[in-house]
C-alpha atoms as a PDB file:
ATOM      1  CA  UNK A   1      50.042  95.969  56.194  1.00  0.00           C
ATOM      2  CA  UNK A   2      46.258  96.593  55.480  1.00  0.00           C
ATOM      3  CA  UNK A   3      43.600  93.717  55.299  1.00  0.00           C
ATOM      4  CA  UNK A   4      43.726  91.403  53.161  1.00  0.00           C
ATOM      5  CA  UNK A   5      42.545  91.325  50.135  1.00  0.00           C
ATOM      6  CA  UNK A   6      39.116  90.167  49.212  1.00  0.00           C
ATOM      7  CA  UNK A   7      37.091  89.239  45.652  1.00  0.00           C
ATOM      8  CA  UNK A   8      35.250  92.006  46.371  1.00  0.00           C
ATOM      9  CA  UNK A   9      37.720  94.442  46.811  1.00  0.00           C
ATOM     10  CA  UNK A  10      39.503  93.410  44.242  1.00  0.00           C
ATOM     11  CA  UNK A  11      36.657  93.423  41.557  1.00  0.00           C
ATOM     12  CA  UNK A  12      35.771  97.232  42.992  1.00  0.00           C
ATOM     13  CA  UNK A  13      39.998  98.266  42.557  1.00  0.00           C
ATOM     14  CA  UNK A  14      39.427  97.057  38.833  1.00  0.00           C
ATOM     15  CA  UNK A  15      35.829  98.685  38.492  1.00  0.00           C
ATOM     16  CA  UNK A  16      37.500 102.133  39.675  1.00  0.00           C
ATOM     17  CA  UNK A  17      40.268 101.831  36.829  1.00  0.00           C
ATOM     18  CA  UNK A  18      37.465 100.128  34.032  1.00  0.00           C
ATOM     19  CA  UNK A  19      34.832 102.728  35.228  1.00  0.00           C
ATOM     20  CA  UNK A  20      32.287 100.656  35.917  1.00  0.00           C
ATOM     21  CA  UNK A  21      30.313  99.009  38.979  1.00  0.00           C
ATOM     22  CA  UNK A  22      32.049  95.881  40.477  1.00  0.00           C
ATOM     23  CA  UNK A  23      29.707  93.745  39.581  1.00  0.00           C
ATOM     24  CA  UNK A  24      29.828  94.480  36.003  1.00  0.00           C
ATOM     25  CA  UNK A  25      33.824  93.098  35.864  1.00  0.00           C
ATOM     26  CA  UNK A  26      33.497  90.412  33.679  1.00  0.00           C
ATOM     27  CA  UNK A  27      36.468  88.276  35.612  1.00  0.00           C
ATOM     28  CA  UNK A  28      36.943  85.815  32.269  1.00  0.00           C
ATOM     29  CA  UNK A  29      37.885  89.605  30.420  1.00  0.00           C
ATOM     30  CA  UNK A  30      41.266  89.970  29.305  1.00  0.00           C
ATOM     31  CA  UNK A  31      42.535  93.175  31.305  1.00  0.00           C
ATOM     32  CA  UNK A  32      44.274  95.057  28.540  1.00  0.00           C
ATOM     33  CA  UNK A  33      40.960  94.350  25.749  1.00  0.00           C
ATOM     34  CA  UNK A  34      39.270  95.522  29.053  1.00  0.00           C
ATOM     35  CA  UNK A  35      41.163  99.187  28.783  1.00  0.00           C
ATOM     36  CA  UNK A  36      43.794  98.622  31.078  1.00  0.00           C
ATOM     37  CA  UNK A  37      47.359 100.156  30.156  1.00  0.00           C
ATOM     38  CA  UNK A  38      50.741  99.623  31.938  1.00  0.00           C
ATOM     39  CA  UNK A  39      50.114 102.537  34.386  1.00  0.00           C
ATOM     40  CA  UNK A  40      46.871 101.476  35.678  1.00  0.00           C
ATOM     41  CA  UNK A  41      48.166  97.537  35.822  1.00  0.00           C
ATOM     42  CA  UNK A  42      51.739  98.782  38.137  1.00  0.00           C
ATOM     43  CA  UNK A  43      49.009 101.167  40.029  1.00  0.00           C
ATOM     44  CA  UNK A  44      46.942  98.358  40.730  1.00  0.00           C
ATOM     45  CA  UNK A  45      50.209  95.307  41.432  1.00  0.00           C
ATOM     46  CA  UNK A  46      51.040  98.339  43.984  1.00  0.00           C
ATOM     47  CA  UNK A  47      48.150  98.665  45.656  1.00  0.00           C
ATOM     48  CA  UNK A  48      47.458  94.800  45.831  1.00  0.00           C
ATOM     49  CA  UNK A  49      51.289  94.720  47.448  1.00  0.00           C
ATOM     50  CA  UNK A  50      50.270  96.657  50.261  1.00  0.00           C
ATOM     51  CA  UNK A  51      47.487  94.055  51.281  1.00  0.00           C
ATOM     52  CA  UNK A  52      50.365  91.239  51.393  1.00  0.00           C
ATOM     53  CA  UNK A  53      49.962  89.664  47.905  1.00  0.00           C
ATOM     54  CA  UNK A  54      53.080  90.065  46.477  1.00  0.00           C
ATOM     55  CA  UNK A  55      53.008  90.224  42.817  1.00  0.00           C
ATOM     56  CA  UNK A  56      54.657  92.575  40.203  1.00  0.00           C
ATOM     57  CA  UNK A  57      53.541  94.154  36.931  1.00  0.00           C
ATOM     58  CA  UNK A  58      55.221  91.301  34.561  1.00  0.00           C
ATOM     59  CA  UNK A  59      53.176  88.217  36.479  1.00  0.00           C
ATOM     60  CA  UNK A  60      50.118  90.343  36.204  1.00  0.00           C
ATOM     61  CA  UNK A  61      50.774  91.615  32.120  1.00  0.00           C
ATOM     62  CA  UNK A  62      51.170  87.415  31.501  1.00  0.00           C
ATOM     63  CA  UNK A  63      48.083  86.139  32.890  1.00  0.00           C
ATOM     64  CA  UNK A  64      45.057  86.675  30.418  1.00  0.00           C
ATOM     65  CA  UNK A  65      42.069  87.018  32.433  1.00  0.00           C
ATOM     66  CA  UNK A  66      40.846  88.808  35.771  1.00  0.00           C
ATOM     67  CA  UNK A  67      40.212  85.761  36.546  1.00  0.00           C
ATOM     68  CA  UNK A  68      43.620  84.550  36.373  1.00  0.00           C
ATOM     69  CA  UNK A  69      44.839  87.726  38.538  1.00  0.00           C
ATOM     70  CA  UNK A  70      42.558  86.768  41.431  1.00  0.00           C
ATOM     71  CA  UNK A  71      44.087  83.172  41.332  1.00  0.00           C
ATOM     72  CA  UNK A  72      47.525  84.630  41.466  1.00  0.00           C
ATOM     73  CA  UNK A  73      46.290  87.229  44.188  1.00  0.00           C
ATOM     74  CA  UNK A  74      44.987  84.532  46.428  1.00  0.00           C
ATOM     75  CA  UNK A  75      47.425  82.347  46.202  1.00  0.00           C
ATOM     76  CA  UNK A  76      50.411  84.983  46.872  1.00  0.00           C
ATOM     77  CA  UNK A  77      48.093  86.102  50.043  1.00  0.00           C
ATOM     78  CA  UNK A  78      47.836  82.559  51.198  1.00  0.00           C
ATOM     79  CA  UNK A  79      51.520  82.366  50.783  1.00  0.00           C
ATOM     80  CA  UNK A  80      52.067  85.547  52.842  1.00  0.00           C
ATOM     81  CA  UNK A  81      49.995  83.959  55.524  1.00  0.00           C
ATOM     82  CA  UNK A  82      51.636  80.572  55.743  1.00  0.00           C
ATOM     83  CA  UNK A  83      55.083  82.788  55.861  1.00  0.00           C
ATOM     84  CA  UNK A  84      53.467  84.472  58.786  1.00  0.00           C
ATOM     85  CA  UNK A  85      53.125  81.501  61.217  1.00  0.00           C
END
């Protein structure tokens, strides 16, 4: 497993896929009004999986900010870590 993931890695993963600078991800955006499309959102829920925050294209697709995926993305990790001990 790689590190865990942080705000600012996650706002730079969606920056790379929105072409843009990290701190220009507007985190109350909706993802898919952002530009996002299925591909990019499973690319991303696959990539996030690897850092120990297990969450899956459908969670991610019902949530309807950035926002809301970092909630869901810290919580999974926190989960992962409690699992750990």
């Amino acid at each position: 497993m790689s590190e865990p993931l942080t705000l600012d890695a996650f706002r730079a993963d969606l920056a790379e896929f929105l072409h843009q600078q990290p701190d220009e991800v507007d985190l109350d955006e909706n993802p898919l009004d952002a530009g996002l499309d299925s591909l990019r959102i499973t690319t991303l829920a696959e990539r996030w999986r690897s850092t120990g925050a297990e969450v899956s294209f459908i969670e991610l697709a019902e949530r309807a900010s950035f926002g809301q995926w970092w909630q869901l993305l810290s919580e999974r990790q926190a989960g992962a870590a409690h699992a750990d001990v």
